[in-house]
Protein backbone atom coordinates (compact mmCIF):
# COMPACT_ATOMS: atom_id res chain seq x y z
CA UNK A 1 -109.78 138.15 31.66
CA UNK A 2 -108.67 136.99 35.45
CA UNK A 3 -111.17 138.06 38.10
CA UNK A 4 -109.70 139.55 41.45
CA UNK A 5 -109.05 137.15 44.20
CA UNK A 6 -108.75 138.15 47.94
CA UNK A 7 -110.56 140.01 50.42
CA UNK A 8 -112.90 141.78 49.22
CA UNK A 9 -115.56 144.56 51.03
CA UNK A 10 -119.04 143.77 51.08
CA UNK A 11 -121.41 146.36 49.32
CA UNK A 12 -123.51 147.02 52.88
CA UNK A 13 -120.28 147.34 54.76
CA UNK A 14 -116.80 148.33 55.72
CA UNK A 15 -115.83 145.74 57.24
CA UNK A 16 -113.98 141.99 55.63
CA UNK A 17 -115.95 139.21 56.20
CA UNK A 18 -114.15 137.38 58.58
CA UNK A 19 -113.48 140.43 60.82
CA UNK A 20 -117.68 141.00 61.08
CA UNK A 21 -117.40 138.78 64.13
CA UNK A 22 -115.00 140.47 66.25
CA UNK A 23 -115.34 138.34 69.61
CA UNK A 24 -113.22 140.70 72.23
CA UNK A 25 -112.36 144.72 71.90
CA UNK A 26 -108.75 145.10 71.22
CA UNK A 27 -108.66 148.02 73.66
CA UNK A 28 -109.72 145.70 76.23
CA UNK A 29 -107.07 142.82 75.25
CA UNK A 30 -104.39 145.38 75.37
CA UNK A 31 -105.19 146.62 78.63
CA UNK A 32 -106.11 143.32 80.24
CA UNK A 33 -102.49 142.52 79.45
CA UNK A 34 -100.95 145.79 80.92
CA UNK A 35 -102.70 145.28 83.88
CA UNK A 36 -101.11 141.37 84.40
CA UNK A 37 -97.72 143.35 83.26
CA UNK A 38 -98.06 146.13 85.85
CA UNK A 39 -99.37 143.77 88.38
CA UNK A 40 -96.07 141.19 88.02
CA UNK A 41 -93.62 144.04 87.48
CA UNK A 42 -94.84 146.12 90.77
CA UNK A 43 -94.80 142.54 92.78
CA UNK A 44 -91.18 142.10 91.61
CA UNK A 45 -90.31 145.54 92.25
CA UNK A 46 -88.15 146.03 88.91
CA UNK A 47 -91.01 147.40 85.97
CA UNK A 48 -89.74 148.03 82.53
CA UNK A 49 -86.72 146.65 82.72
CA UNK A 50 -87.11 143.00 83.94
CA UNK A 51 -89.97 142.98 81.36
CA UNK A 52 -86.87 143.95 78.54
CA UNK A 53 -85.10 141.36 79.74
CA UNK A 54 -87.47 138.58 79.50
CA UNK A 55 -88.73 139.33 76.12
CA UNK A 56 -85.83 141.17 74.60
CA UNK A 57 -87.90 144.38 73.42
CA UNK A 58 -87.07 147.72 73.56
CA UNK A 59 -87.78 150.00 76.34
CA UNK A 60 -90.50 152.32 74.04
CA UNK A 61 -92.47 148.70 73.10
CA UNK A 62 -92.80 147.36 76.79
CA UNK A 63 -93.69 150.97 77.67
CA UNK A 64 -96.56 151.10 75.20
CA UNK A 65 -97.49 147.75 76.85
CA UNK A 66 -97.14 148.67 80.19
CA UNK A 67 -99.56 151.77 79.15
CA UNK A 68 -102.14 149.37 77.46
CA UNK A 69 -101.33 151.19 74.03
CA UNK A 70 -99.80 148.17 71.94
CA UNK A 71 -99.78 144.71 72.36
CA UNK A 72 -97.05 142.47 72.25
CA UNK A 73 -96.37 140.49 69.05
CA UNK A 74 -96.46 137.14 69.43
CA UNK A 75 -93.15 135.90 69.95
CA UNK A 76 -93.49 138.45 72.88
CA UNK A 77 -96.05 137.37 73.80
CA UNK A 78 -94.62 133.52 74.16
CA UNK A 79 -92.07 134.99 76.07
CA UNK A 80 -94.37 136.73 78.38
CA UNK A 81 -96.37 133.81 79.19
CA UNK A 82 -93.24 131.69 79.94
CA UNK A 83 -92.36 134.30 82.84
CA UNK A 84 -95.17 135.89 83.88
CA UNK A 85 -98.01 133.71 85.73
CA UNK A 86 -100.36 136.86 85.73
CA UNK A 87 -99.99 137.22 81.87
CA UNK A 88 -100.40 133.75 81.63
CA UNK A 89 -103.95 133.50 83.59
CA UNK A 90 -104.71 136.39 81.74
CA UNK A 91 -104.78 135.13 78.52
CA UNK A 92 -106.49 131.90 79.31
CA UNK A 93 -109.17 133.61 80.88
CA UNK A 94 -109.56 136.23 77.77
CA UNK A 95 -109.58 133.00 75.67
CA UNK A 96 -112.45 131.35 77.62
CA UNK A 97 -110.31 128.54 78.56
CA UNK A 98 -109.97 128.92 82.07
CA UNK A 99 -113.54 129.44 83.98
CA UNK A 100 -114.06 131.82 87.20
CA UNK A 101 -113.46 129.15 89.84
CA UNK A 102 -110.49 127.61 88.04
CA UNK A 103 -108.81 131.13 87.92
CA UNK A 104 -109.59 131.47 92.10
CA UNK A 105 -107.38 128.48 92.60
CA UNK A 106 -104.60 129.19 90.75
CA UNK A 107 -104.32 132.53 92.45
CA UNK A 108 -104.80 130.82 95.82
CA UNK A 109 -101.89 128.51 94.70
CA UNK A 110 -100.28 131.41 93.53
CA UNK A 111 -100.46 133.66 96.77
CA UNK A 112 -99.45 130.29 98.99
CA UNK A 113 -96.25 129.48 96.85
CA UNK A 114 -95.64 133.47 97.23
CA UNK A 115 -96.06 133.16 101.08
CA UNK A 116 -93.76 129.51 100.95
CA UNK A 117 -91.12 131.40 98.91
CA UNK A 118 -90.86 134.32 101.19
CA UNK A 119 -90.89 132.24 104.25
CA UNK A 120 -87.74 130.30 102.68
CA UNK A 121 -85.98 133.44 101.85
CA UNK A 122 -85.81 134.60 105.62
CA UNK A 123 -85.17 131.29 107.01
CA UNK A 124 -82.01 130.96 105.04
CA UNK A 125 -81.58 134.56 105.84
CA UNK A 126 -81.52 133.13 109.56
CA UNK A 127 -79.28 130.38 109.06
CA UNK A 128 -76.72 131.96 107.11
């Protein structure tokens, strides 16, 4: 006679073994990301749609991130992180590989390459 083979419940609890040791609530994940979302679609000025466009979802699924409901999967994810510098910081700081003071200077160099961009744009607006 075989024996079962798998995961299994523990007799003292409902929960598998490897999932006793949940490190971050998924709530918070999920609206950690929304917030980077909403934060780099209201600085672009375009939302939902520029989010569709990078990742190729549907306009429900970037909704329900927007919203902090769902999370993207992870090839959605991969294609978040290659546009979106807020995601990006995000999830290295929810990963605890990017510390406090690291995070500060990237958004420094962020803001300054914001200010250098828009400084560009209007004196090529001037000259042309």
């Amino acid at each position: 006679m075989r024996t079962k083979k798998g995961n299994q419940l523990h007799s003292e609890g409902k929960k598998l073994p490897f999932t006793a040791r949940d490190y971050r609530d998924p709530a918070s994940y999920a609206g950690a990301v929304a917030a980077a979302l909403r934060t780099e679609a209201e600085s672009a000025g375009r939302g939902a749609k520029m989010i569709m466009r990078w990742t190729g979802a549907s306009e429900r699924a970037v909704k329900g991130w927007l919203a902090g409901r769902r999370m993207p999967s992870g090839e959605h994810l991969v294609a978040l992180l290659r546009h979106s510098d807020a995601v990006f910081v995000t999830v290295l700081r929810l990963s605890g590989r990017l510390e406090l003071d690291q995070l500060a200077e990237l958004e420094e160099a962020r803001r300054h390459l914001a200010a250098a961009t828009v400084a560009l744009g209007r004196a090529m607006a001037r000259r042309g």
